[in-house]
PDB file of N, CA and C in Angstrom:
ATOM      1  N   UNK A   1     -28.038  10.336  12.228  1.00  0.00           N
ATOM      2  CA  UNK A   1     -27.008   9.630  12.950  1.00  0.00           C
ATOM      3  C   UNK A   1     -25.797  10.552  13.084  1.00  0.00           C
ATOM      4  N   UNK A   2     -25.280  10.955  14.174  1.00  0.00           N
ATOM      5  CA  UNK A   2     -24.239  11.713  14.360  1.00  0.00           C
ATOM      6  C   UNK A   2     -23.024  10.472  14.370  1.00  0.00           C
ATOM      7  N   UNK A   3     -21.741  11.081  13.766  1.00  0.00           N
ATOM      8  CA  UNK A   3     -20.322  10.750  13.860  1.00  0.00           C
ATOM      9  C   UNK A   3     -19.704  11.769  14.556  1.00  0.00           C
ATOM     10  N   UNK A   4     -19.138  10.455  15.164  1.00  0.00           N
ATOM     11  CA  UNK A   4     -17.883  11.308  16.203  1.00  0.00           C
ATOM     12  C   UNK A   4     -16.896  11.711  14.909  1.00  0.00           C
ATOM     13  N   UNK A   5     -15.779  12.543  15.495  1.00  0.00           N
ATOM     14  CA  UNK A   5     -14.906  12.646  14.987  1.00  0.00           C
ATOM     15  C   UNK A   5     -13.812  11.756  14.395  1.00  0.00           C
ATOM     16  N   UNK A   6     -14.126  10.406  15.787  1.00  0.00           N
ATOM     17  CA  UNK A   6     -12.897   9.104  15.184  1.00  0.00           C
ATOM     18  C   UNK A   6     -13.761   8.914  13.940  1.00  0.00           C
ATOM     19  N   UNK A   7     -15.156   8.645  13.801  1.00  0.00           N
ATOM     20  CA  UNK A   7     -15.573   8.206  12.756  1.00  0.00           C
ATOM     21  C   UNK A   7     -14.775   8.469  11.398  1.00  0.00           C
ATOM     22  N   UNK A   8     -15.114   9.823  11.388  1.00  0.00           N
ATOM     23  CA  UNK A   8     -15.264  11.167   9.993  1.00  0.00           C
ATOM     24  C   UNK A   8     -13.328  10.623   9.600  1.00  0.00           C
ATOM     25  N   UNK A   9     -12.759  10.510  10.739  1.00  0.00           N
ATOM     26  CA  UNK A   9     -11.233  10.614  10.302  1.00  0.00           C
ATOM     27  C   UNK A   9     -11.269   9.152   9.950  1.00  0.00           C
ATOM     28  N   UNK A  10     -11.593   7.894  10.088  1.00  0.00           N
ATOM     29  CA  UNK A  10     -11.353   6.396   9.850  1.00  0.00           C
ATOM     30  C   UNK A  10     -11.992   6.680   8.524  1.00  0.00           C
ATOM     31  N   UNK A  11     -13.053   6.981   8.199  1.00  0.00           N
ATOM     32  CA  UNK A  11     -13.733   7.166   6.798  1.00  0.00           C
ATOM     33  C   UNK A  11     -12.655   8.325   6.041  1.00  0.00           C
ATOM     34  N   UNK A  12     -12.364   9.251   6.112  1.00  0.00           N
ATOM     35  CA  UNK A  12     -11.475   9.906   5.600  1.00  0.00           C
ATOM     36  C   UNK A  12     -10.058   8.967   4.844  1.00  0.00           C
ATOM     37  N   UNK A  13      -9.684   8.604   6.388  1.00  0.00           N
ATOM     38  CA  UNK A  13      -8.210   7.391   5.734  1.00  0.00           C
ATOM     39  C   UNK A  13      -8.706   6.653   4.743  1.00  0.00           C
ATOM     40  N   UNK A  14      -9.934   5.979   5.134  1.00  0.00           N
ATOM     41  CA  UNK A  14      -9.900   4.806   3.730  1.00  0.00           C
ATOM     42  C   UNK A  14     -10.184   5.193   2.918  1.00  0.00           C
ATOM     43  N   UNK A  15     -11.070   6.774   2.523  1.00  0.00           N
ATOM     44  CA  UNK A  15     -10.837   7.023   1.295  1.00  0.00           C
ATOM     45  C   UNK A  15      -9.452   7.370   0.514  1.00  0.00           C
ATOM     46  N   UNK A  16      -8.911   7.739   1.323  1.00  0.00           N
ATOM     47  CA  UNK A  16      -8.110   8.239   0.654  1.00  0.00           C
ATOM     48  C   UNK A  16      -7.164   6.816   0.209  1.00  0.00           C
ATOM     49  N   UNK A  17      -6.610   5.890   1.200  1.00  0.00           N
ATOM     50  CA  UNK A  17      -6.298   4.731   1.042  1.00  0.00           C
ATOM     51  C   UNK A  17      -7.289   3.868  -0.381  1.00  0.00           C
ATOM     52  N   UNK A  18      -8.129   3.992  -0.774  1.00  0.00           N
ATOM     53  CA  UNK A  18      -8.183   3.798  -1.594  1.00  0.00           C
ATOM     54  C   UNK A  18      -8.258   4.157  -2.723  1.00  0.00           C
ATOM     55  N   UNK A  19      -8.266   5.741  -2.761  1.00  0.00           N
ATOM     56  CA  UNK A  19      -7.742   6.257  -3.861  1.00  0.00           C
ATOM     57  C   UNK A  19      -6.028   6.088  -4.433  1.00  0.00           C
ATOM     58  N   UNK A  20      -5.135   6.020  -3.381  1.00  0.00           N
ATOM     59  CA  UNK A  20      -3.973   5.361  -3.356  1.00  0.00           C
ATOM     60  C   UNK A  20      -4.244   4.111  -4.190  1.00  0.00           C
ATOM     61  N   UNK A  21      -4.480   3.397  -3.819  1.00  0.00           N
ATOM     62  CA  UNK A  21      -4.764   1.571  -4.216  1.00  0.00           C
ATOM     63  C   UNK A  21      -5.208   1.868  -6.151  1.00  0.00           C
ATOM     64  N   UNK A  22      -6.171   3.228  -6.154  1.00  0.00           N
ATOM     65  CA  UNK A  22      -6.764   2.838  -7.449  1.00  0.00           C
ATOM     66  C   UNK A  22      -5.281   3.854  -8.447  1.00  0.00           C
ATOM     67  N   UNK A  23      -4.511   4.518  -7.958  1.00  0.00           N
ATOM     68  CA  UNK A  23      -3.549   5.063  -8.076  1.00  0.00           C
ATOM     69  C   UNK A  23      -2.241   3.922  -8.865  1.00  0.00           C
ATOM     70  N   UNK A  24      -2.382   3.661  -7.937  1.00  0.00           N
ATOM     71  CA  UNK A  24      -1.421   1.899  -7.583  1.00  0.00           C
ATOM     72  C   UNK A  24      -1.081   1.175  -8.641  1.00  0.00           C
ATOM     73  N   UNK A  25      -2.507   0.723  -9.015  1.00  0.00           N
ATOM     74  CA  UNK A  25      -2.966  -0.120  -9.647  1.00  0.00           C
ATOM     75  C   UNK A  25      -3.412   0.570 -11.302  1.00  0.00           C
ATOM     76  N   UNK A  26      -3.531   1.615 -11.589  1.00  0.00           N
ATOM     77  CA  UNK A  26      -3.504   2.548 -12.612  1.00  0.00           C
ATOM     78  C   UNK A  26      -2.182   2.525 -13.315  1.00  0.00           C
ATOM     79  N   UNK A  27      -1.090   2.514 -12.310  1.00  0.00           N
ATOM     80  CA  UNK A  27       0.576   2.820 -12.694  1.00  0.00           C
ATOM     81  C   UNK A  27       0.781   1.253 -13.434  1.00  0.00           C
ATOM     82  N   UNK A  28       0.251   0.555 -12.701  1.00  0.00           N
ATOM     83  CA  UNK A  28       0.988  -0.813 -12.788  1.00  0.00           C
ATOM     84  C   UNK A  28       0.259  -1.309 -13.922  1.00  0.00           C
ATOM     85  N   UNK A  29      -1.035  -1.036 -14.585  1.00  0.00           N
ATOM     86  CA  UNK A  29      -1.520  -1.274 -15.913  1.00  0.00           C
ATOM     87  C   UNK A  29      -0.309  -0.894 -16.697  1.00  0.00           C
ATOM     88  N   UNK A  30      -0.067   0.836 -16.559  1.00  0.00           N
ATOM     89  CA  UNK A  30       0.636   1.159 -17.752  1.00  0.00           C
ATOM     90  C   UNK A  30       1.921   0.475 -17.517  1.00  0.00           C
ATOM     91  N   UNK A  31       2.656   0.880 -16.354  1.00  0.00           N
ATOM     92  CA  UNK A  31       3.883  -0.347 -16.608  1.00  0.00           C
ATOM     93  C   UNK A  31       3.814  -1.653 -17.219  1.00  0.00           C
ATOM     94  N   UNK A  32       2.904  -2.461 -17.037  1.00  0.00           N
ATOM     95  CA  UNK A  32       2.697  -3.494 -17.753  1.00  0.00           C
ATOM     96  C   UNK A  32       2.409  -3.717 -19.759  1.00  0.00           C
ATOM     97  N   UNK A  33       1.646  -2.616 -19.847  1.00  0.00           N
ATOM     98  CA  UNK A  33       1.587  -2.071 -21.268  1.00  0.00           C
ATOM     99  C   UNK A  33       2.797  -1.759 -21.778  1.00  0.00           C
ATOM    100  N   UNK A  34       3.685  -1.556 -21.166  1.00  0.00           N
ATOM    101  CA  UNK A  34       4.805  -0.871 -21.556  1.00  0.00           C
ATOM    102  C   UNK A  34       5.713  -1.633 -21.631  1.00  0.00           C
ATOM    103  N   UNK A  35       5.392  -3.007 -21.639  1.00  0.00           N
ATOM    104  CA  UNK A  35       5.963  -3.957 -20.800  1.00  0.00           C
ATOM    105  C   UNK A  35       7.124  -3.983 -20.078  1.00  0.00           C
ATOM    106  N   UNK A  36       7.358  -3.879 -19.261  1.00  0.00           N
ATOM    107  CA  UNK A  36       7.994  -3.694 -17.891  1.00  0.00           C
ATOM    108  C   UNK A  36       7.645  -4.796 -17.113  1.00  0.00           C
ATOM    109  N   UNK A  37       8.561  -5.808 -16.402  1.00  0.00           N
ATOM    110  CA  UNK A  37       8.416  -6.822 -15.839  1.00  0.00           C
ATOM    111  C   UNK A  37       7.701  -6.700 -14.333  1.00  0.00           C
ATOM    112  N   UNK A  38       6.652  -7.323 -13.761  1.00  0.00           N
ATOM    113  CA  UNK A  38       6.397  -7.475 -12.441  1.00  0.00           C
ATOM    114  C   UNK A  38       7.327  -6.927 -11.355  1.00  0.00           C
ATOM    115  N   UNK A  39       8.419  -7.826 -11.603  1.00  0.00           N
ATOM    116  CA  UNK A  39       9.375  -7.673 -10.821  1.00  0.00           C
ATOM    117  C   UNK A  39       9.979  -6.578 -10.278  1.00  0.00           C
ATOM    118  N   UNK A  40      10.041  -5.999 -11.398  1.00  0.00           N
ATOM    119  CA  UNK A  40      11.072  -4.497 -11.629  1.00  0.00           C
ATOM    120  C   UNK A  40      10.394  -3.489 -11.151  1.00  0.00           C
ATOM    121  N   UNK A  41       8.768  -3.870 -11.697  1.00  0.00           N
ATOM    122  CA  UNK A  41       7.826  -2.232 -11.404  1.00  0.00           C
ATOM    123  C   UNK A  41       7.339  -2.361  -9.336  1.00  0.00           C
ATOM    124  N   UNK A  42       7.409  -3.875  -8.669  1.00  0.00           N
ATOM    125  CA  UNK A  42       7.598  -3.486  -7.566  1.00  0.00           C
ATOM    126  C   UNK A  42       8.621  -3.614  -6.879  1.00  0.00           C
ATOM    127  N   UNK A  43       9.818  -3.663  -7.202  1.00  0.00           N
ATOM    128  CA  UNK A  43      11.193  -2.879  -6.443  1.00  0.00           C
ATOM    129  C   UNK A  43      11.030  -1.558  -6.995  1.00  0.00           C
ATOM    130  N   UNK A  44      10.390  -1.334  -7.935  1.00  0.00           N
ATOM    131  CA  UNK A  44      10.926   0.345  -7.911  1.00  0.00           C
ATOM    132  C   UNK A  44       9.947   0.576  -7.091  1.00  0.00           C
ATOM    133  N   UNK A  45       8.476   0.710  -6.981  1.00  0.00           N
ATOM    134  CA  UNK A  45       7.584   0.953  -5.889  1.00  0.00           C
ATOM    135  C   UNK A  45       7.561   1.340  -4.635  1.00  0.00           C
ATOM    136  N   UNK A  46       8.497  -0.243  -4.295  1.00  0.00           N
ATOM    137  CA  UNK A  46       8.955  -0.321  -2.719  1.00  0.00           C
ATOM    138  C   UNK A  46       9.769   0.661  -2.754  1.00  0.00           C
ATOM    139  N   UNK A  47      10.689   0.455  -3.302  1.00  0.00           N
ATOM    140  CA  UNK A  47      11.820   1.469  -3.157  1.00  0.00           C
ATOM    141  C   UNK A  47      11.713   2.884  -2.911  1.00  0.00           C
ATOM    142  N   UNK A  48      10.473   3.381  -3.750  1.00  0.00           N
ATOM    143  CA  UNK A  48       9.761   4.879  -4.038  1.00  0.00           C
ATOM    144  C   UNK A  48       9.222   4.937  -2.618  1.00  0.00           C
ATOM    145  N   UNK A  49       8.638   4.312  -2.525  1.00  0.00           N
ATOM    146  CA  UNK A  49       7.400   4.197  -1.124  1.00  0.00           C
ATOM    147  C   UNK A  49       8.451   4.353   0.313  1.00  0.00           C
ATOM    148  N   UNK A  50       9.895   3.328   0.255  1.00  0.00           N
ATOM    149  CA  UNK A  50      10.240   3.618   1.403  1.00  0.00           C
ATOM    150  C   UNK A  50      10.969   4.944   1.587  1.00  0.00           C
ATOM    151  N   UNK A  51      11.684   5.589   0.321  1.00  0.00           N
ATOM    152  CA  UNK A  51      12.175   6.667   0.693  1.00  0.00           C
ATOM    153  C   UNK A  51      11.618   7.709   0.711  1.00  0.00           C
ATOM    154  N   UNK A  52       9.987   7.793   0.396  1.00  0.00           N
ATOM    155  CA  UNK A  52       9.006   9.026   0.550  1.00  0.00           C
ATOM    156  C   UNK A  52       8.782   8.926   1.986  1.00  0.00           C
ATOM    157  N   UNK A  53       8.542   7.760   2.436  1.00  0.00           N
ATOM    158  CA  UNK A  53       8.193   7.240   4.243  1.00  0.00           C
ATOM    159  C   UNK A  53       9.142   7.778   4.761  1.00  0.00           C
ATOM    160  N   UNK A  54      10.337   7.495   4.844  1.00  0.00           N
ATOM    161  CA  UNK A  54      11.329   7.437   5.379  1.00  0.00           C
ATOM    162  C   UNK A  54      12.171   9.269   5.348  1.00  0.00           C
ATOM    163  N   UNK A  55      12.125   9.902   4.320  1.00  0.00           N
ATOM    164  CA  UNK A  55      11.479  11.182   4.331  1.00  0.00           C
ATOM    165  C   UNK A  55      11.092  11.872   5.317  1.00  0.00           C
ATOM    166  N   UNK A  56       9.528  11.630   4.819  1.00  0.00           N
ATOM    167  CA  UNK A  56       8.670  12.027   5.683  1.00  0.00           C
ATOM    168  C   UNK A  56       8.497  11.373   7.478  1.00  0.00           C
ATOM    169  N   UNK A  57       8.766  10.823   7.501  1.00  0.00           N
ATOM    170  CA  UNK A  57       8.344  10.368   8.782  1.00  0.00           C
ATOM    171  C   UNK A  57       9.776   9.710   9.549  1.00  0.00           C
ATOM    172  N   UNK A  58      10.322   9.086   9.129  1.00  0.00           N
ATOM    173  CA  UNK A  58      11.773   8.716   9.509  1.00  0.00           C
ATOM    174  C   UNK A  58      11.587   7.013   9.755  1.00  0.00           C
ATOM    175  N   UNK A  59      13.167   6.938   9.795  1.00  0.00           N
ATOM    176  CA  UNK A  59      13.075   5.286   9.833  1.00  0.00           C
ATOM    177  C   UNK A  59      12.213   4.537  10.726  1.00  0.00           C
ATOM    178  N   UNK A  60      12.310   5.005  11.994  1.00  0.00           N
ATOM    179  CA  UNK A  60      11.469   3.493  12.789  1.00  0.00           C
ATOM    180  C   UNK A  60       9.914   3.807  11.967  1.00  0.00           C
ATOM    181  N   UNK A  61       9.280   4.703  11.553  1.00  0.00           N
ATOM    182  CA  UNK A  61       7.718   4.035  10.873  1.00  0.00           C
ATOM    183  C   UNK A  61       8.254   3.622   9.249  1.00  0.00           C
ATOM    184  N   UNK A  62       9.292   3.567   8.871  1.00  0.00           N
ATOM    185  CA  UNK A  62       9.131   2.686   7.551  1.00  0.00           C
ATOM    186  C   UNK A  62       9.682   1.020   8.063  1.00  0.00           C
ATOM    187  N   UNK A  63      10.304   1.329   8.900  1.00  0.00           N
ATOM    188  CA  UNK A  63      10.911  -0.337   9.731  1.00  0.00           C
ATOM    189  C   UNK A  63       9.449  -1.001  10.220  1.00  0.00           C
ATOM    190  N   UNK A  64       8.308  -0.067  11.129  1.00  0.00           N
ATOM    191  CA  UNK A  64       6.779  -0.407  11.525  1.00  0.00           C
ATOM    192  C   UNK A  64       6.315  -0.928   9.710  1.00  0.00           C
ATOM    193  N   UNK A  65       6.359  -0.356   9.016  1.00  0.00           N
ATOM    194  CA  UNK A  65       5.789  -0.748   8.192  1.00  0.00           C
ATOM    195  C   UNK A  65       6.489  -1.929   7.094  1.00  0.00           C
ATOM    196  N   UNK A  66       7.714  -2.186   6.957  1.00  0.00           N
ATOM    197  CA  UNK A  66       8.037  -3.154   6.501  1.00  0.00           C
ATOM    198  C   UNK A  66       7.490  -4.814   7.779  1.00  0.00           C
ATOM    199  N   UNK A  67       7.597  -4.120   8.733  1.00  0.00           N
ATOM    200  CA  UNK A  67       7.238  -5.427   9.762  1.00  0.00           C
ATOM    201  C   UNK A  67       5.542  -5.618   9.235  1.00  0.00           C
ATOM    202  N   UNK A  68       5.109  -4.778   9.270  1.00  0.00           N
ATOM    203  CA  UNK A  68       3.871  -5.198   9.323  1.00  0.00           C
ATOM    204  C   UNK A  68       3.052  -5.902   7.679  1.00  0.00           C
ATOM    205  N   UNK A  69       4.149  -5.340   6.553  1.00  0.00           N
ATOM    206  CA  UNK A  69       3.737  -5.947   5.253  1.00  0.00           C
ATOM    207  C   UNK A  69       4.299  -7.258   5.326  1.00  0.00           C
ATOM    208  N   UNK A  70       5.124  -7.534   5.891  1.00  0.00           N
ATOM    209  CA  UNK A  70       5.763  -8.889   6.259  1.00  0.00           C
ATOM    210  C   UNK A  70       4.879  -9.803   6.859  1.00  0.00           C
ATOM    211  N   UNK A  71       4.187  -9.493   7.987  1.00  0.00           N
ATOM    212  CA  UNK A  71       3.282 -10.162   8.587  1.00  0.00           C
ATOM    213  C   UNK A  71       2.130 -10.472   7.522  1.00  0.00           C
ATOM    214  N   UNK A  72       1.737  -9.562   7.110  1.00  0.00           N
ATOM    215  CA  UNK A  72       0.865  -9.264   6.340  1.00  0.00           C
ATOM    216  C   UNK A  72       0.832 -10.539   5.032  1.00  0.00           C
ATOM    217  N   UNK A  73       2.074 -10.404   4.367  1.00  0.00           N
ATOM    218  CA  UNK A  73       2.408 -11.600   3.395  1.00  0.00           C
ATOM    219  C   UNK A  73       2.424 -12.811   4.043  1.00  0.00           C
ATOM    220  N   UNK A  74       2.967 -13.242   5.029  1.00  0.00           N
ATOM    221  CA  UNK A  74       2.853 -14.049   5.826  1.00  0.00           C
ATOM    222  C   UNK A  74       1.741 -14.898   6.020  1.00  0.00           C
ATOM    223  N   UNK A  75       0.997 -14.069   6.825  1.00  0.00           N
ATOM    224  CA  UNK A  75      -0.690 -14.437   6.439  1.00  0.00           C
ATOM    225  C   UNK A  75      -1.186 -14.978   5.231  1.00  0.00           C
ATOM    226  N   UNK A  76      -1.025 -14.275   4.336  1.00  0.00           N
ATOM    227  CA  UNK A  76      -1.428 -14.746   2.800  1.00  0.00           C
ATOM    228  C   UNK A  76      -2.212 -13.816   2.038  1.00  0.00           C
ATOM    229  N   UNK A  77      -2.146 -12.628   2.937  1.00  0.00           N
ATOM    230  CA  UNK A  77      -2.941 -11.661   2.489  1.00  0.00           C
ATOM    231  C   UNK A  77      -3.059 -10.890   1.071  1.00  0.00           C
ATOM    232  N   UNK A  78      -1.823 -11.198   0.513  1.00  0.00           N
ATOM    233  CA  UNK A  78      -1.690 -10.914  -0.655  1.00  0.00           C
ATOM    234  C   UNK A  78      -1.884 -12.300  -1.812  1.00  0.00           C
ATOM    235  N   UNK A  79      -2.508 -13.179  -1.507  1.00  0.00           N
ATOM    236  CA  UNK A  79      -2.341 -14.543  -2.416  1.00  0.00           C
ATOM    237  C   UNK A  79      -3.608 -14.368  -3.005  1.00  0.00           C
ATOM    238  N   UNK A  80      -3.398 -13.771  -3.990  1.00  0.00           N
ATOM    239  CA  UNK A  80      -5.226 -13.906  -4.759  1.00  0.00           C
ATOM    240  C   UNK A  80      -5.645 -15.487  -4.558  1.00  0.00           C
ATOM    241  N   UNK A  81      -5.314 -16.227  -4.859  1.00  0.00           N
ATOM    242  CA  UNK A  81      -5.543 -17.709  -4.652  1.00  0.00           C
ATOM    243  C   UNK A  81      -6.016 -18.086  -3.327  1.00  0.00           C
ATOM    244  N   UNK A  82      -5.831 -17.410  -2.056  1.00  0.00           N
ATOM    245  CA  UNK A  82      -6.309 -17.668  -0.970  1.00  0.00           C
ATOM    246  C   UNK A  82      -7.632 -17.120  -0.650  1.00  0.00           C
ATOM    247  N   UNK A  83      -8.685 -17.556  -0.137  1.00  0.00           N
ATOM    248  CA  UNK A  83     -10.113 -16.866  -0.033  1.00  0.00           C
ATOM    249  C   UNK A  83      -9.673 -16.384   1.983  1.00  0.00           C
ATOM    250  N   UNK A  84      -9.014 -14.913   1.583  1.00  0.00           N
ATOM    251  CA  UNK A  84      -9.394 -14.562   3.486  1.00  0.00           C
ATOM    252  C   UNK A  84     -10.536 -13.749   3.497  1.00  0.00           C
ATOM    253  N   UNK A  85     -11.148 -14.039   4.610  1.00  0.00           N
ATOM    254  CA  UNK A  85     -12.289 -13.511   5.057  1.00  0.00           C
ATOM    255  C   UNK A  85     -12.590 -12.748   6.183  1.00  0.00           C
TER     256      UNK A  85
END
């Protein structure tokens, strides 16, 4: 089976996107061990995340991306309690 190139690069992002995620989620064990409140360990996160974005790429894609985690919560996408499918 040949892949195009969009392929190889969409498979590329999500790996790496989820090596991020297992990254993520690695930090936030030990913050929690450490005990460090929920709260605190994602404002510092966000906070980290928008000024590496914002950095790198400049405001209107960290403004794209606060819109779109917004939507995103919105939805419920983040509600472990919700079954999306």
């Amino acid at each position: 089976m040949d892949q195009s190139l969009a392929d190889i690069d969409t498979l590329i992002r999500e790996e790496k996107r989820l090596s991020a995620v297992e990254s993520c989620e690695d930090a936030w064990a030990d913050g929690l061990a450490a005990g460090i409140e929920p709260d605190i360990m994602a404002e510092a996160a966000i906070s980290t995340a928008l000024t590496e974005l914002l950095q790198s790429s400049g405001e209107a894609t960290a403004l794209a991306l606060i819109e779109r985690m917004r939507e995103r919560l919105l939805a419920g996408e983040f509600d472990r309690n919700l079954s999306v499918h």
